[in-house]
Protein backbone atom coordinates (compact mmCIF):
# COMPACT_ATOMS: atom_id res chain seq x y z
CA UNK A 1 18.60 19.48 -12.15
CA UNK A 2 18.89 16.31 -10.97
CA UNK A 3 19.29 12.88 -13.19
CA UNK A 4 16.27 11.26 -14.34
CA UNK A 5 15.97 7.87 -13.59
CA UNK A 6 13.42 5.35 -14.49
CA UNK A 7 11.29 4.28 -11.12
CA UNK A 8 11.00 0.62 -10.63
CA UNK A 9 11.13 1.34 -6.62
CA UNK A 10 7.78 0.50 -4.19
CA UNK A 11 6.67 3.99 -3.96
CA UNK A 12 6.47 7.02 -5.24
CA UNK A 13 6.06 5.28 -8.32
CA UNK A 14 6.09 6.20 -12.20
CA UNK A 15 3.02 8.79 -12.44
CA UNK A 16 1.25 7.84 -16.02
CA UNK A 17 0.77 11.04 -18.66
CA UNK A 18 -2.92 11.22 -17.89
CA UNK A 19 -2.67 11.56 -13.96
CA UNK A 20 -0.03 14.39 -14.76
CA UNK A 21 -2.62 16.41 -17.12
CA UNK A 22 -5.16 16.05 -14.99
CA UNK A 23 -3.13 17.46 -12.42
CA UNK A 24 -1.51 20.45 -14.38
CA UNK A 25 -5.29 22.08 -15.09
CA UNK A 26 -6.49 24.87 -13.72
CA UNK A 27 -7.15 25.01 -10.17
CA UNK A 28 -10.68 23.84 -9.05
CA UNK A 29 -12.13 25.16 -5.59
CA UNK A 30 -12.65 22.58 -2.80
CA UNK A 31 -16.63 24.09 -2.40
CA UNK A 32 -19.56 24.56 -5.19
CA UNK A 33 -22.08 21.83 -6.20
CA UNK A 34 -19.51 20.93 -9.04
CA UNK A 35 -16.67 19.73 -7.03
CA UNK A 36 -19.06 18.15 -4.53
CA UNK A 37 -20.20 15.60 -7.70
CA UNK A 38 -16.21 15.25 -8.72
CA UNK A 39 -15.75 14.46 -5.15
CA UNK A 40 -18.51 12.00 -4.74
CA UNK A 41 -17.10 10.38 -7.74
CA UNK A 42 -13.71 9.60 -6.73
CA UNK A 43 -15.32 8.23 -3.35
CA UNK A 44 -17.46 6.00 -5.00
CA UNK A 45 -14.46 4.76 -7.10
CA UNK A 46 -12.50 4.34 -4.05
CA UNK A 47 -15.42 1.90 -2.40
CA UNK A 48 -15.11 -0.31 -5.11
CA UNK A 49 -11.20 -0.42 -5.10
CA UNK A 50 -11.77 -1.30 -1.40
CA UNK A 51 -14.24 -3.77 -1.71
CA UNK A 52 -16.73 -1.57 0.34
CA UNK A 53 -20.12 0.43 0.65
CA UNK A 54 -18.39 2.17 4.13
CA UNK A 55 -17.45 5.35 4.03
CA UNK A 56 -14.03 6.37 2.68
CA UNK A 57 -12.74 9.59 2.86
CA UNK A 58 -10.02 11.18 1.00
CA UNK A 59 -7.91 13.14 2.96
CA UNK A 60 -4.56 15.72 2.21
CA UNK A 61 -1.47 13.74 3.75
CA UNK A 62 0.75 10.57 3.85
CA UNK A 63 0.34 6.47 4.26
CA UNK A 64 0.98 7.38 8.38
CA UNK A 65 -2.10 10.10 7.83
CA UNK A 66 -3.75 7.49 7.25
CA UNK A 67 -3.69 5.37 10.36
CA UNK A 68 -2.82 7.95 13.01
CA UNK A 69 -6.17 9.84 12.31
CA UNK A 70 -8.39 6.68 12.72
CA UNK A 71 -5.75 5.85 16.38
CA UNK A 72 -6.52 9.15 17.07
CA UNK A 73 -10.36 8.84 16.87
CA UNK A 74 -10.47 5.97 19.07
CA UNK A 75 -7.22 5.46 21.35
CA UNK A 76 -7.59 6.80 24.80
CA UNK A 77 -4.98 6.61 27.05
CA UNK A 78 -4.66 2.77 28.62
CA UNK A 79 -6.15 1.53 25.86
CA UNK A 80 -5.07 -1.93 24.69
CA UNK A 81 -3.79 -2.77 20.85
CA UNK A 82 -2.62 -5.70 19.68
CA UNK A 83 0.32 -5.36 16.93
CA UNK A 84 1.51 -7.62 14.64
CA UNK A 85 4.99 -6.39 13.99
CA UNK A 86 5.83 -8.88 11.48
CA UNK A 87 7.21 -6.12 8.85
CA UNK A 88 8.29 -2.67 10.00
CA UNK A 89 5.20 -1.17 8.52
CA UNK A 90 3.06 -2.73 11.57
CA UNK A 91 5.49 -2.55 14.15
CA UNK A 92 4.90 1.52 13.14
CA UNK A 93 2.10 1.22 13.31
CA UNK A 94 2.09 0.31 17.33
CA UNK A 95 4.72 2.60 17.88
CA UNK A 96 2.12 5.59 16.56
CA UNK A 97 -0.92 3.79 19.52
CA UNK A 98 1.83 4.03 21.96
CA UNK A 99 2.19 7.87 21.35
CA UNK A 100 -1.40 7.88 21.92
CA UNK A 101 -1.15 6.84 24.98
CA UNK A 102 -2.23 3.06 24.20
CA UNK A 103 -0.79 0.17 25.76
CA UNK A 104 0.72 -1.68 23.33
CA UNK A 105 1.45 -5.48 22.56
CA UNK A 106 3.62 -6.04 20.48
CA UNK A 107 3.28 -9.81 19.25
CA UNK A 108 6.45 -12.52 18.94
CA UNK A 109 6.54 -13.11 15.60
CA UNK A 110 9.23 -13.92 12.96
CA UNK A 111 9.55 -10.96 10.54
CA UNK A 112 8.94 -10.80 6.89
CA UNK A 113 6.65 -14.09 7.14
CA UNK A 114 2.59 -14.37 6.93
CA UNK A 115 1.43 -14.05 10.83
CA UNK A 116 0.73 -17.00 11.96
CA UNK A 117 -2.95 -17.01 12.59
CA UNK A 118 -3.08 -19.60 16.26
CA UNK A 119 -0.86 -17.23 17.58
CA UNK A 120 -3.24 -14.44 17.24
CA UNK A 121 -5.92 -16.46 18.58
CA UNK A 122 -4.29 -17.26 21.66
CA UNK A 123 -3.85 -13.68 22.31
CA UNK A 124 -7.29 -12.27 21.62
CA UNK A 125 -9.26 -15.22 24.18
CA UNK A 126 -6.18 -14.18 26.90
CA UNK A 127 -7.19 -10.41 26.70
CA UNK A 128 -9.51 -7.64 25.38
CA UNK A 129 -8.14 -5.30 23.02
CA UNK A 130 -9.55 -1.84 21.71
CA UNK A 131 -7.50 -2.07 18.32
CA UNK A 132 -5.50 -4.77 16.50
CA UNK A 133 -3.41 -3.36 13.74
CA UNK A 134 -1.25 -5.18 11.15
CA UNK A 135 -0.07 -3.85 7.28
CA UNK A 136 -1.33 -6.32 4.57
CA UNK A 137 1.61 -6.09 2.31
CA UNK A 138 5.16 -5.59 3.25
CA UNK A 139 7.34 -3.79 1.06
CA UNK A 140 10.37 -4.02 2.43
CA UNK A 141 10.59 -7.97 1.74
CA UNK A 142 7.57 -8.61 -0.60
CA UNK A 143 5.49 -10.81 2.04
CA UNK A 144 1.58 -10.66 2.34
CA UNK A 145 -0.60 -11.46 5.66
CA UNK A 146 -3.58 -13.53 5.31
CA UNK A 147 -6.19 -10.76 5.92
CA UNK A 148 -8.82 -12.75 5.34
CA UNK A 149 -8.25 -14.93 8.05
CA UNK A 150 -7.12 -12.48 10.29
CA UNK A 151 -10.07 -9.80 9.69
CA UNK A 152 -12.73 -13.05 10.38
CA UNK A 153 -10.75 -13.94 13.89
CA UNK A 154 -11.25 -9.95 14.70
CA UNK A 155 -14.83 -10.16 14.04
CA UNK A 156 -15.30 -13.35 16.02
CA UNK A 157 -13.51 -11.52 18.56
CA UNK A 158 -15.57 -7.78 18.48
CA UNK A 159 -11.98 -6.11 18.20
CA UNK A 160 -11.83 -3.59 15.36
CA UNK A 161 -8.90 -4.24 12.81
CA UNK A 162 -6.65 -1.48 11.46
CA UNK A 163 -4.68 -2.10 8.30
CA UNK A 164 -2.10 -0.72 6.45
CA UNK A 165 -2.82 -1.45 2.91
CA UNK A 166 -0.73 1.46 1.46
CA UNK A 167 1.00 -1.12 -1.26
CA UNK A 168 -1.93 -3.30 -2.06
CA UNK A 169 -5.00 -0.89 -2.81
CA UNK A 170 -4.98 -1.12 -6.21
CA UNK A 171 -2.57 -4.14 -6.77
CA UNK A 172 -4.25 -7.01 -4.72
CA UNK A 173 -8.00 -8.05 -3.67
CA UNK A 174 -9.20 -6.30 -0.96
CA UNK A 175 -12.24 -7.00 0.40
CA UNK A 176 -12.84 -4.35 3.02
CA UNK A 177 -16.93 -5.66 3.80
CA UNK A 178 -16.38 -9.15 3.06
CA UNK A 179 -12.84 -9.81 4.91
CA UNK A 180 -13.97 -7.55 8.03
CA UNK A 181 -11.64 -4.63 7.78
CA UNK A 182 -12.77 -1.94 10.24
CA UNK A 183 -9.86 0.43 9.05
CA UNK A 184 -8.53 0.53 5.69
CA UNK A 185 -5.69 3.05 5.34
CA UNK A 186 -3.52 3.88 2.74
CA UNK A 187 -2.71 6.36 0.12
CA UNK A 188 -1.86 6.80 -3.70
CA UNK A 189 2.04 6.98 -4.53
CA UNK A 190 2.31 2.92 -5.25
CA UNK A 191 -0.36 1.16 -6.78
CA UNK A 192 -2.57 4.39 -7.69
CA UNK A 193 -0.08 5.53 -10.09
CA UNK A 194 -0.48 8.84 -8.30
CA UNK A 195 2.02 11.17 -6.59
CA UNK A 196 1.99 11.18 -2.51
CA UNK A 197 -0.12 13.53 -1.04
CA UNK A 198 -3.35 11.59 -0.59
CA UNK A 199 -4.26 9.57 2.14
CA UNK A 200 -7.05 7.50 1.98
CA UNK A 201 -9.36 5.91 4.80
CA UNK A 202 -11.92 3.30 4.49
CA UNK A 203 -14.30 3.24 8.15
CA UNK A 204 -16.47 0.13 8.48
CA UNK A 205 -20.38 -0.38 10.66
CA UNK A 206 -18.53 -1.96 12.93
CA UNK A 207 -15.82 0.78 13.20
CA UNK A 208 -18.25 3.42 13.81
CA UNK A 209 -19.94 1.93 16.51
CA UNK A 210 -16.82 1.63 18.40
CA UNK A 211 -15.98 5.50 17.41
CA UNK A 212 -19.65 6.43 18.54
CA UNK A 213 -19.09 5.08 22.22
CA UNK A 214 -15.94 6.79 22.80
CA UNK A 215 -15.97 10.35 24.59
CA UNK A 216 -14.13 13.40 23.66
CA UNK A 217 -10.36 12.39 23.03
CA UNK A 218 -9.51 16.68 22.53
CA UNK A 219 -7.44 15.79 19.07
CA UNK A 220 -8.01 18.84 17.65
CA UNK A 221 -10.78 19.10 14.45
CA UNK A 222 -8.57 17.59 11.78
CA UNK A 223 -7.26 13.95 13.43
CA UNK A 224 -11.25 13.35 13.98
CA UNK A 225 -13.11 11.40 12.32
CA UNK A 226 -16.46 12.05 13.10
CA UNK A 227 -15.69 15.62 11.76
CA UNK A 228 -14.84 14.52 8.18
CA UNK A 229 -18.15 12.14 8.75
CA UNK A 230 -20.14 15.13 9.79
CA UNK A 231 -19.03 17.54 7.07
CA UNK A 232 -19.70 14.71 4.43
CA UNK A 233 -23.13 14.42 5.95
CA UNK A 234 -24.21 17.72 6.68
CA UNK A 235 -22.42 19.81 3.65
CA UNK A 236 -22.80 16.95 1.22
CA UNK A 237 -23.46 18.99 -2.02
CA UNK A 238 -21.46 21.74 -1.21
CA UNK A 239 -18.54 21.10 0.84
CA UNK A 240 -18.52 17.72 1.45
CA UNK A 241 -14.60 17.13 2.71
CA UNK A 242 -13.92 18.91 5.86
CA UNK A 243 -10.97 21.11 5.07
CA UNK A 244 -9.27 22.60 1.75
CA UNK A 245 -8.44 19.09 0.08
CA UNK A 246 -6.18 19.55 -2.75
CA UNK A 247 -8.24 19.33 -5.75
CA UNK A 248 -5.52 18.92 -8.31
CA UNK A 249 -3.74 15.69 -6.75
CA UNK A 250 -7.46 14.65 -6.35
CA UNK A 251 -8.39 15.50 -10.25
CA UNK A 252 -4.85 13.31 -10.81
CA UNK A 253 -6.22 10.42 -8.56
CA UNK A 254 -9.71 10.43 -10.28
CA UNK A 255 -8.29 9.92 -13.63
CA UNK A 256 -5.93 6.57 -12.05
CA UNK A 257 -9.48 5.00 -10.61
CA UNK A 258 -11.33 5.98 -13.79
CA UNK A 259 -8.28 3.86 -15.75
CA UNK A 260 -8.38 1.33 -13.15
CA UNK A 261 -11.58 0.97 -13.02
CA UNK A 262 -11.67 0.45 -17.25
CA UNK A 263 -8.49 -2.22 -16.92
CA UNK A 264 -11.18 -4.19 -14.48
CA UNK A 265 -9.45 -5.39 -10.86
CA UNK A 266 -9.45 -8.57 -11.85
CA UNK A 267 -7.16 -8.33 -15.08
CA UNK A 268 -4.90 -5.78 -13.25
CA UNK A 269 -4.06 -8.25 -10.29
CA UNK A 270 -3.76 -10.92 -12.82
CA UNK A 271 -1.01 -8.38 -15.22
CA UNK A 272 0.86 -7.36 -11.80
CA UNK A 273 1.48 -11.53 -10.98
CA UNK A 274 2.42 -12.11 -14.42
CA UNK A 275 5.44 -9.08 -14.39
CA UNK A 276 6.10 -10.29 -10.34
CA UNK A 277 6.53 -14.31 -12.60
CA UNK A 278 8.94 -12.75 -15.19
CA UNK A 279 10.84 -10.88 -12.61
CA UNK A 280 11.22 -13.77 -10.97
CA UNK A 281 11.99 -16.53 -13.84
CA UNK A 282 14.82 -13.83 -14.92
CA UNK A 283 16.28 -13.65 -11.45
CA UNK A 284 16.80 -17.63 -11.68
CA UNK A 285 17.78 -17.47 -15.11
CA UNK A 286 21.29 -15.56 -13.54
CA UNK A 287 21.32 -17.62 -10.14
CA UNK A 288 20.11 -15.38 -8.00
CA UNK A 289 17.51 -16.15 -5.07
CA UNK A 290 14.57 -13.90 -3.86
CA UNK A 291 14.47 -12.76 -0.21
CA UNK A 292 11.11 -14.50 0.61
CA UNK A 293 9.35 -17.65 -0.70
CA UNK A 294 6.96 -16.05 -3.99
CA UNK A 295 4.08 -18.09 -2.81
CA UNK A 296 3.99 -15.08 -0.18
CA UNK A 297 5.02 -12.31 -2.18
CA UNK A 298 2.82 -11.44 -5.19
CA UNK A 299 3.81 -7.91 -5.48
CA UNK A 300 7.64 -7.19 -4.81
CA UNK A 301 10.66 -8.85 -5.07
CA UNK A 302 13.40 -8.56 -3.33
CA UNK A 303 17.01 -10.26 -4.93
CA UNK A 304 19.48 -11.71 -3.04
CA UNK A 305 22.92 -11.22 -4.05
CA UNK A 306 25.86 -14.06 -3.68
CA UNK A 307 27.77 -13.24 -0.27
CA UNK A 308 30.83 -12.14 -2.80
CA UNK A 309 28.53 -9.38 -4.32
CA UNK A 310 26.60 -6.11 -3.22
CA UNK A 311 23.00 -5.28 -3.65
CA UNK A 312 24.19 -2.09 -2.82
CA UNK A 313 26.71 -2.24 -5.81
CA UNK A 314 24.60 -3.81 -8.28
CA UNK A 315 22.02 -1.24 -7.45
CA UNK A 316 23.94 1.59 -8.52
CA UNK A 317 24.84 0.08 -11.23
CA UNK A 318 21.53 -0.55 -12.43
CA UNK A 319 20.93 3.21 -11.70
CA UNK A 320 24.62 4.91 -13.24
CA UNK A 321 24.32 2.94 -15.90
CA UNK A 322 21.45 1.65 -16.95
CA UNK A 323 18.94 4.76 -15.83
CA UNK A 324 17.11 2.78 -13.70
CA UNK A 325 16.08 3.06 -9.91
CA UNK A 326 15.46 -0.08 -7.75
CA UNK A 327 14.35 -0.32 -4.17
CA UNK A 328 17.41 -0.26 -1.28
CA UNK A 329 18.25 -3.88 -0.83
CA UNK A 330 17.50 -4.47 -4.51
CA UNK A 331 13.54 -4.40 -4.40
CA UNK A 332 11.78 -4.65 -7.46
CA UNK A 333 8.12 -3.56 -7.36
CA UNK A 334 5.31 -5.42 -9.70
CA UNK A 335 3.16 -2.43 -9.42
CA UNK A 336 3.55 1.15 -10.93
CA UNK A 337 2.83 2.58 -14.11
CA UNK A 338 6.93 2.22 -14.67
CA UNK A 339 6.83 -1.56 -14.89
CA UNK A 340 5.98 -3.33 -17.77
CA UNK A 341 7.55 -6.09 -19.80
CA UNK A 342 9.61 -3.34 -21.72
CA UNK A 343 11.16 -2.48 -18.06
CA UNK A 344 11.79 -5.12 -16.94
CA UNK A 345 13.54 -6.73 -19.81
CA UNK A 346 15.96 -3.94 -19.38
CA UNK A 347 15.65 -4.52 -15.95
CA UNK A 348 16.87 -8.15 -16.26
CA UNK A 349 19.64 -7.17 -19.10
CA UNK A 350 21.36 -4.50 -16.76
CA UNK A 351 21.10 -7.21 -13.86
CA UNK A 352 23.12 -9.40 -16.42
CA UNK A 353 25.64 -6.83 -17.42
CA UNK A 354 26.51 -6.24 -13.50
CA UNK A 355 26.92 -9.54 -13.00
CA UNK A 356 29.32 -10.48 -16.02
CA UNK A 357 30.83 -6.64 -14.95
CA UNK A 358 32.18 -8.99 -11.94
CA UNK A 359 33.52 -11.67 -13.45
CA UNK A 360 30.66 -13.61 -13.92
CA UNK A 361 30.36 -16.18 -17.03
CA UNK A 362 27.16 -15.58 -17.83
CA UNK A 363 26.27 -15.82 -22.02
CA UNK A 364 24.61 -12.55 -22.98
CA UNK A 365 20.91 -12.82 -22.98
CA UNK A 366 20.69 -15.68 -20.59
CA UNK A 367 18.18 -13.53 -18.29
CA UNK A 368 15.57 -13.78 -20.77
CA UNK A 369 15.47 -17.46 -21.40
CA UNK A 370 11.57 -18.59 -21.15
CA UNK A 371 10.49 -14.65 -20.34
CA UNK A 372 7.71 -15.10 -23.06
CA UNK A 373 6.32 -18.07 -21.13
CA UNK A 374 5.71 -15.97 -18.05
CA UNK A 375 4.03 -12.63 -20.28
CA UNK A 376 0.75 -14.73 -20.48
C-alpha cells in the first residue's frame, strides 16, 4: 500500500468522514420516485451554490466532462470561439472547440494575470463569435478573472460564455444569473470536498436559446444536452438523469452541499481568505514570495523559492518528512476539507525546517509570528 500523505494539493482534495459514509452505504438505484426526490435535492443545492434558478445537471465524469458536453451541444464545424488562454485551463478549453471542428481564437494575453477586459472588447465589436470560453480560477498560479465584468461584456455582446469554474464552485461567489454565465462547468474533487467523478453543468435562458436554434450536430445521446434536458423533463419523478448516474458519489456530494449549505457561502468564502492570509503572512515570515500578486489570488498560493533552492526539493521534503502533499511548483490550496489552521501550521513549520535543513538561519518558530492575527 502506498504512503499516506496529508492532501494540501488543488484537487482531489481531503474527502471529510461524512462524504465517505455517505458514500460507503448500500447501493441506491438511479430510477424509483425515491431517488428522483434525492436527486432533485442535490440539484436544487447545486442552483444555489451556482447562484442560479437554470438548470444544472449532474452528470458521471471529469472537470473536461464538463465543458466538452455543453461544446458539443452547440459547436458546429466553422464555428467561431473566442478563448482566453490566460491559464492553461482556458487555453484547454479552446483546444477541446478546435476538436469540434470550431475555429478558434485564441486571444494575446499575458498568462497567469486577470484578462484584461478592453482587450476583449475590441475583439467581440471586430467579429461574431458562437462561444467565448475562459476558466474563472487558475490553479496552477492562484489568479482569478473578473467574471463579472467579463459575463456583462458577453451579454452586451449576445455571445454565450463558457466557464470553467472547477476550483471556485464552492470556494468563491458565483453568480451564475446575476454575472451572465451561460455555461457553468465544473465538478466536485476541490472545493466540494468530494472525490472526482462528478461533473457538474449549470445551462442558462440565454444558453438554451442558442442550443434550441442549432440543428442536429450527430454527438451521439450522451454529449447532448437537450437529452439530459428532456429526460429531466419528461421522466422527472422517476428517472430524471438520463443515464445510470452513480448514486453513491452522488449520496457523498449531497451530504458536502447539505454541510455547505449549513456553514452559509458567505462564512465559507470568508474562512477560505482567512487560511489563503495565514498562508501567506507565514510565507513572508521565512522570506519567501508568492508567484502572483494575492490581490488576484484568493484561493491558492503558489511559493516562490530563492534561485539557490528547489520547489521541487522543498516539496518532497514537506512530503518524506513531514507527511504532507503540496501542489507541483509548491501550490498550496485554501480550499479542501484538509486545510485548516492545524495544517497549515504544520504546513508553515515543515516549510521552516527545509529551509534551516539548507543552511538557512532562521530561529525556530519564526513562521508563525502574527499567525493569530490572520485566524480572524
Amino acid at each position: 500500500m502506498s504512503p499516506r500523505y496529508r492532501l494540501m494539493i488543488p484537487g482531489p482534495t481531503e474527502c471529510p468522514a461524512y462524504v465517505l459514509h455517505e458514500m460507503a452505504e448500500p447501493v441506491l438505484p438511479h430510477y424509483e420516485s425515491e431517488w428522483a426526490q434525492i436527486y432533485w435535492e442535490i440539484v436544487g443545492d447545486l442552483q444555489k451554490v451556482l447562484g442560479t434558478r437554470s438548470d444544472v445537471f449532474p452528470i458521471n465524469g471529469s472537470g473536461t466532462l464538463s465543458f466538452e458536453i455543453a461544446m458539443a451541444s452547440l459547436l458546429a464545424p466553422g464555428d467561431r470561439v473566442l478563448c482566453l488562454p490566460n491559464s492553461c485551463y482556458g487555453k484547454a478549453m479552446g483546444t477541446a472547440s478546435e476538436g469540434f471542428g470550431a475555429r478558434v481564437t485564441f486571444l494575446d494575453l499575458p498568462m497567469f494575470k486577470p484578462v484584461a477586459i478592453d482587450v476583449v472588447e475590441k475583439e467581440l465589436r471586430k467579429d461574431r463569435y458562437t462561444l467565448v470560453v475562459t476558466a474563472h480560477h487558475d490553479t496552477a498560479s492562484g489568479f482569478l478573472n473578473p467574471l463579472e465584468e467579463i459575463g456583462e461584456l458577453c451579454r452586451r455582446h449576445d455571445v454565450p460564455l463558457l466557464v470553467d469554474c472547477v476550483s471556485s464552485i464552492g470556494a468563491l461567489p458565483i453568480e451564475m444569473d446575476a454575472w451572465g454565465i451561460d455555461f457553468a462547468c465544473a465538478s466536485v474533487q476541490k472545493a466540494l470536498d468530494c472525490p472526482a467523478g462528478i461533473a457538474v453543468v449549470g445551462v442558462s435562458g440565454k444558453a438554451w436559446r442558442k442550443l434550441d436554434a442549432v440543428g442536429p450536430l450527430h454527438r451521439g445521446r450522451y454529449m447532448n444536452l437537450r437529452n439530459w434536458r428532456t429526460s429531466a423533463v419528461e421522466q422527472r419523478d422517476l428517472h430524471p438523469n438520463l443515464i445510470s448516474i452513480a448514486t453513491n458519489n452522488m449520496m457523498g456530494l449531497r451530504a458536502s452541499l447539505k454541510r455547505i449549505l449549513e456553514e452559509g457561502l458567505e462564512n465559507r468564502h470568508r474562512r477560505m481568505s482567512r487560511y489563503g492570509r495565514m498562508i501567506r503572512a507565514g510565507i513572508r515570515n521565512l522570506g519567501l514570495e508568492t508567484f502572483v500578486d494575492e490581490r488576484y489570488a484568493p484561493l491558492l498560493t503558489r511559493v516562490v523559492f530563492p534561485k539557490d533552492l528547489s520547489a521541487s526539493e522543498a516539496r518532497d521534503h514537506v512530503r518524506f518528512r513531514h507527511g504532507i502533499l503540496v501542489g507541483a511548483e509548491f501550490r498550496i490550496p485554501h480550499f479542501g476539507a484538509g486545510v485548516n489552521t492545524e495544517s497549515i501550521t504544520i504546513l508553515l513549520l515543515a516549510i521552516e525546517d527545509y529551509l534551516r535543513s539548507k543552511g538557512k538561519d532562521i530561529r525556530r518558530g519564526t513562521c508563525l509570528q502574527g499567525l493569530e492575527e490572520k485566524d480572524r
